[in-house]
N, C-alpha and C. Protein backbone atom coordinates (compact mmCIF):
# COMPACT_ATOMS: atom_id res chain seq x y z
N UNK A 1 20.28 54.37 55.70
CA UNK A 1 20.24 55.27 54.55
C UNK A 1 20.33 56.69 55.06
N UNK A 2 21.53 57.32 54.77
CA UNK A 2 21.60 58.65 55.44
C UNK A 2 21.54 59.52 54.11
N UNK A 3 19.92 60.62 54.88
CA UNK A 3 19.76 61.78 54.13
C UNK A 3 20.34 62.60 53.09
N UNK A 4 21.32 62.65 54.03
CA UNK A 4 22.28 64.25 54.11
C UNK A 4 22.97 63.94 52.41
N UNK A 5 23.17 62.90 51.79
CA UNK A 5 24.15 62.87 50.96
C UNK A 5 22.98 61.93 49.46
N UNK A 6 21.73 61.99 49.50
CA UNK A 6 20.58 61.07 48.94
C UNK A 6 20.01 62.30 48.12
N UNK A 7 19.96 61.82 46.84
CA UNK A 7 18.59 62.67 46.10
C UNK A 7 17.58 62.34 46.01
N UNK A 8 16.67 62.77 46.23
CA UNK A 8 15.31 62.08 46.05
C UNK A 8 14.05 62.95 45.21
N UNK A 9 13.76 61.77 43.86
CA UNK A 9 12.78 61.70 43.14
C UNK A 9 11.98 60.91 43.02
N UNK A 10 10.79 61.19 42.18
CA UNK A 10 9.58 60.60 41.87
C UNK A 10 9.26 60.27 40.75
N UNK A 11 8.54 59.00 40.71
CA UNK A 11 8.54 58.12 39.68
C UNK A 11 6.83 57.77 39.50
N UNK A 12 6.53 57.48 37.74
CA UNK A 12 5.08 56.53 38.03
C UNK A 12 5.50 55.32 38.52
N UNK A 13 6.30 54.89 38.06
CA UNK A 13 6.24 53.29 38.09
C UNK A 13 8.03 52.63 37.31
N UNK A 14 8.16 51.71 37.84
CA UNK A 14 9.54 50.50 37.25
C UNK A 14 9.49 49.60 36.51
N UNK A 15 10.70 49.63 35.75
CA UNK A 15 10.68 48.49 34.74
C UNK A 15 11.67 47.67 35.00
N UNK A 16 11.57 46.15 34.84
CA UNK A 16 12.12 45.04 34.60
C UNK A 16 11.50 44.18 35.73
N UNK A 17 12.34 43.04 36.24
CA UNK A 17 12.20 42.25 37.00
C UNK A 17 13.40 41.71 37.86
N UNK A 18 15.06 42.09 37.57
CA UNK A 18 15.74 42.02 37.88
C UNK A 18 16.23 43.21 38.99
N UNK A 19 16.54 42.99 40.04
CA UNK A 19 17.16 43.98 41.16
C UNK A 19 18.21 44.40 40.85
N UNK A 20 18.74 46.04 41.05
CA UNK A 20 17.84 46.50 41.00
C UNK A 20 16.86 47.19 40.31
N UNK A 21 15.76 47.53 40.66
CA UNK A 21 14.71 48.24 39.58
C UNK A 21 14.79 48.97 38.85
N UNK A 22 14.24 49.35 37.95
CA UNK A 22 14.75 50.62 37.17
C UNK A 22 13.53 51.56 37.29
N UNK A 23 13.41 52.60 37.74
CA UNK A 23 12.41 53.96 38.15
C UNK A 23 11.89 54.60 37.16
N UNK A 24 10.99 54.83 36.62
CA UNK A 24 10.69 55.10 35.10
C UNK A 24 9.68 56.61 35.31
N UNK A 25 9.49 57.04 34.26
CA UNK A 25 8.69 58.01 33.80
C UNK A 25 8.40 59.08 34.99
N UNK A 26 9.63 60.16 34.88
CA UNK A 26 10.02 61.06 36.43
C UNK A 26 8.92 61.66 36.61
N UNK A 27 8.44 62.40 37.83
CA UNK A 27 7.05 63.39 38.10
C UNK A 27 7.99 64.39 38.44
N UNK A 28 7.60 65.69 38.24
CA UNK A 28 7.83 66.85 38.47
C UNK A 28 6.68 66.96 40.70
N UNK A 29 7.42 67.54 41.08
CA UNK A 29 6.94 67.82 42.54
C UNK A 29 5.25 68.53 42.34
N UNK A 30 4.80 69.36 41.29
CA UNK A 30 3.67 69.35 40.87
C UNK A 30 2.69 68.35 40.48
N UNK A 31 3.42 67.92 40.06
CA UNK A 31 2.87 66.39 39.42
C UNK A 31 2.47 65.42 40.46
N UNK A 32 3.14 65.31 41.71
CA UNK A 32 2.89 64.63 42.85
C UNK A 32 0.87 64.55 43.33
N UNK A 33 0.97 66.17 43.12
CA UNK A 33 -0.12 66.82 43.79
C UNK A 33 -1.92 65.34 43.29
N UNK A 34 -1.52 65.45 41.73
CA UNK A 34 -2.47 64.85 41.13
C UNK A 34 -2.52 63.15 41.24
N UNK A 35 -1.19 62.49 42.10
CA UNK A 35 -1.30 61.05 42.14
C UNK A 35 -1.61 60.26 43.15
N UNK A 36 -2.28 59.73 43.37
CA UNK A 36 -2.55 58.57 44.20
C UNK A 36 -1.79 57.83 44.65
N UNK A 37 -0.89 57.15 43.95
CA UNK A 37 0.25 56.17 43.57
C UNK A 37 1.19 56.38 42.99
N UNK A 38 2.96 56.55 43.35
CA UNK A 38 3.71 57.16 42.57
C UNK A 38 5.23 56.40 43.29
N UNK A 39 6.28 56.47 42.76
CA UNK A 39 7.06 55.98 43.52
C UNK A 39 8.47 57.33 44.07
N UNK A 40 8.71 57.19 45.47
CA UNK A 40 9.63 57.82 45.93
C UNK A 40 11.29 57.55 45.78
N UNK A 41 11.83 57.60 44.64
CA UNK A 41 13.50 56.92 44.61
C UNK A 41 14.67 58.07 45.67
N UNK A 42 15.52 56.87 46.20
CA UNK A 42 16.28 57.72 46.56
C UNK A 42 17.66 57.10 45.69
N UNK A 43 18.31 58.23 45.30
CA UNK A 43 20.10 58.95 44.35
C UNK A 43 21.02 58.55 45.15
N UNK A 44 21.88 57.74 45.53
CA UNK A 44 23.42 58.43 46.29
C UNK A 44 24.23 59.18 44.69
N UNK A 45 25.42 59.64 45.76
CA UNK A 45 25.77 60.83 44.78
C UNK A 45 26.65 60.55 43.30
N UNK A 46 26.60 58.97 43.19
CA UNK A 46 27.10 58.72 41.97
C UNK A 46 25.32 58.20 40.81
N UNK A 47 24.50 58.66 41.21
CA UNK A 47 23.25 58.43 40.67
C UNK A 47 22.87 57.15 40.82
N UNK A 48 23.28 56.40 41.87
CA UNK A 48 22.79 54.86 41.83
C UNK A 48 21.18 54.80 43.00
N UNK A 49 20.73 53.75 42.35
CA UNK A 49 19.32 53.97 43.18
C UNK A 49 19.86 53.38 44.24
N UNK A 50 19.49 54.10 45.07
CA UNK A 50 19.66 53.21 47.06
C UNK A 50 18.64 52.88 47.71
N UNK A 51 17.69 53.30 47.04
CA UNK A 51 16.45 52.71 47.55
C UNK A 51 15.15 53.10 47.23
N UNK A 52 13.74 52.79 47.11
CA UNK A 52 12.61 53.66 46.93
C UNK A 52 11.47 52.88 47.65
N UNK A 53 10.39 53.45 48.01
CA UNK A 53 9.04 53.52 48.60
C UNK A 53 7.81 54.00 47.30
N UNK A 54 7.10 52.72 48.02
CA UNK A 54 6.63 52.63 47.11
C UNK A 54 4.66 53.87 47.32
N UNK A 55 4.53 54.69 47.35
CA UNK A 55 3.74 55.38 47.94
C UNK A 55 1.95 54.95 47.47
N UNK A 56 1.20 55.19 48.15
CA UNK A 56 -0.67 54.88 47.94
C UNK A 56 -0.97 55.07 48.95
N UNK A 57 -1.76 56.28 48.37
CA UNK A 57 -2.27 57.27 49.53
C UNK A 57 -1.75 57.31 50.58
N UNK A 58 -0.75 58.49 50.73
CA UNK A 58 0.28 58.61 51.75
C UNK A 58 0.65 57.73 52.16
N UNK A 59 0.54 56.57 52.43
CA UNK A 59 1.58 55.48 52.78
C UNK A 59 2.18 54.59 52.43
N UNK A 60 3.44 54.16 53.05
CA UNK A 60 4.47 53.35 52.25
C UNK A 60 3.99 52.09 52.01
N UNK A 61 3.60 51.60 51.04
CA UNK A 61 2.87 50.39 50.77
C UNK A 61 4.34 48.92 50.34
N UNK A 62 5.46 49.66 50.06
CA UNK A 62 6.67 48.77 49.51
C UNK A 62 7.81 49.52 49.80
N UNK A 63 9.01 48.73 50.19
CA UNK A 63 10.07 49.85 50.45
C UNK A 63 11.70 48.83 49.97
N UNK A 64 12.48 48.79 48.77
CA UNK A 64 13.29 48.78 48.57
C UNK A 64 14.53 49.36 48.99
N UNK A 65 15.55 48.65 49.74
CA UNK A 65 17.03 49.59 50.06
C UNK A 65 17.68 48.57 49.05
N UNK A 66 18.82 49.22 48.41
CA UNK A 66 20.25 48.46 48.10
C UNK A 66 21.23 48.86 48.84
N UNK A 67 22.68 48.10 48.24
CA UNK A 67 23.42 48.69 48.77
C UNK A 67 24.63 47.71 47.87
N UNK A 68 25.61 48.41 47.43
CA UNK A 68 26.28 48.09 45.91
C UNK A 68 27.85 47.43 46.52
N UNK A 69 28.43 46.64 45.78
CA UNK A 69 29.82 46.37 45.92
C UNK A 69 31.00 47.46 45.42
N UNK A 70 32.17 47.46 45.65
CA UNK A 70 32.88 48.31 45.47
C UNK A 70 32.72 48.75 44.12
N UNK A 71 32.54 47.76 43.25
CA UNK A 71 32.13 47.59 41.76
C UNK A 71 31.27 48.27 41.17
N UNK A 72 29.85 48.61 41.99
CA UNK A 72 28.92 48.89 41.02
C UNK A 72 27.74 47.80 40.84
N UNK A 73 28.11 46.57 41.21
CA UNK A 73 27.45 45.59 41.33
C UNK A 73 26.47 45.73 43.06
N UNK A 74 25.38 44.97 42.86
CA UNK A 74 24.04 45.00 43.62
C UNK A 74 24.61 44.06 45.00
N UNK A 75 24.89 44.09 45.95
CA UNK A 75 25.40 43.71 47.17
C UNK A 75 23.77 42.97 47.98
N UNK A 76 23.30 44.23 48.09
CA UNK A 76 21.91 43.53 49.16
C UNK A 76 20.81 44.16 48.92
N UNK A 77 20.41 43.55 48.83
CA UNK A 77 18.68 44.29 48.49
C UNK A 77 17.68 43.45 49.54
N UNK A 78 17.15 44.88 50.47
CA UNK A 78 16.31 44.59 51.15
C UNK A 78 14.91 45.17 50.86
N UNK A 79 14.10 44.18 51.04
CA UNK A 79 12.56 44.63 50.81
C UNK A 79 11.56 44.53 51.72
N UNK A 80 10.84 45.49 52.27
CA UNK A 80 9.81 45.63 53.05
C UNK A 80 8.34 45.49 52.41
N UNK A 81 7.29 44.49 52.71
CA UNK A 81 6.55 44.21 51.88
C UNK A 81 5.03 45.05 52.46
N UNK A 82 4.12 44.88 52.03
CA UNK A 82 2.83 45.91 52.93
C UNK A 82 2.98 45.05 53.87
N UNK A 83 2.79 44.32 54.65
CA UNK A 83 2.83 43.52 56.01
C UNK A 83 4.03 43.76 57.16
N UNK A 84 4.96 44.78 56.53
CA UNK A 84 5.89 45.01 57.22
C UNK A 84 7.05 43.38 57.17
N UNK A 85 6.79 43.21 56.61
CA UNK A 85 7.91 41.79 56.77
C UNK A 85 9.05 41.80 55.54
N UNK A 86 9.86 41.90 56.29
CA UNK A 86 11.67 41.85 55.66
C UNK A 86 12.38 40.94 55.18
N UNK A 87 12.19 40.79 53.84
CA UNK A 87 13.09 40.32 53.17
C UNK A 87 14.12 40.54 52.54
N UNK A 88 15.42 39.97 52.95
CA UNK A 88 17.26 40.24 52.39
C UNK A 88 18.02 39.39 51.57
N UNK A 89 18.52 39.76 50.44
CA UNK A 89 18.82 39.29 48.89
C UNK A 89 20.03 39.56 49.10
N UNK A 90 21.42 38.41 49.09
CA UNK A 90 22.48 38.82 49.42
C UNK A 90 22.66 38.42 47.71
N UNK A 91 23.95 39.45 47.17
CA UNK A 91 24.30 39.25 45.77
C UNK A 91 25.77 39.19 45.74
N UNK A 92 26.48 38.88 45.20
CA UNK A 92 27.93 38.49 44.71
C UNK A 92 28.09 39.75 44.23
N UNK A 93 29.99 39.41 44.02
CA UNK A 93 30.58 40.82 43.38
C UNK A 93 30.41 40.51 41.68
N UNK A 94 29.74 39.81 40.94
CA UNK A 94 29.06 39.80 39.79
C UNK A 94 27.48 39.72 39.69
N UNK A 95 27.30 40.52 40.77
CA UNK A 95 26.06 40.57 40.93
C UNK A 95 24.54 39.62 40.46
N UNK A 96 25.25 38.29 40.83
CA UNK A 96 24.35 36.98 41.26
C UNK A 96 23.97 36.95 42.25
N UNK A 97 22.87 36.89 42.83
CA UNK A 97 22.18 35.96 44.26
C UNK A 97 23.21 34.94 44.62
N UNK A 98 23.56 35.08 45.44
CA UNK A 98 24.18 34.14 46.29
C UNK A 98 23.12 32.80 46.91
């Protein structure tokens, strides 16, 4: 996931259950100050989520990457769980689990 070309905002919390997530109810960088728990999304530059961390008390407690088909459709979704252990979701170009 390279920086240089990523926006990155803050979220309370996501909705649905299907990958990938959807980032809900934005925090202003003030807003950070007062949370405990909040989520970090990162933008590539067509606004698609590429990934987010999941934050409690300074540390990354969950960490989502994607990474999309030429389409627009969900390619791979990798997830880092609190235990540090990696799990990879390969998806079709109709964005099914393979």
């Amino acid at each position: 996931m390279s920086s240089d070309s990523l926006t990155t905002r803050h979220f309370v919390t996501y909705s649905g259950v299907k990958l990938p997530f959807k980032l809900v109810n934005e925090l202003t960088e003030a807003e950070l100050d007062n949370r405990n728990t909040y989520f970090r999304g990162y933008f590539d530059a067509e606004a698609r989520l590429t990934g987010f961390d999941k934050i409690v008390y300074g540390e990354v407690e969950l960490a989502h990457r994607y990474a999309y088909h030429g389409n627009g459709a969900l390619r791979q979704a990798e997830i880092t769980d609190a235990d540090e252990e990696v799990t990879v979701l390969e998806f079709g170009t109709d964005g099914q689990p393979c």
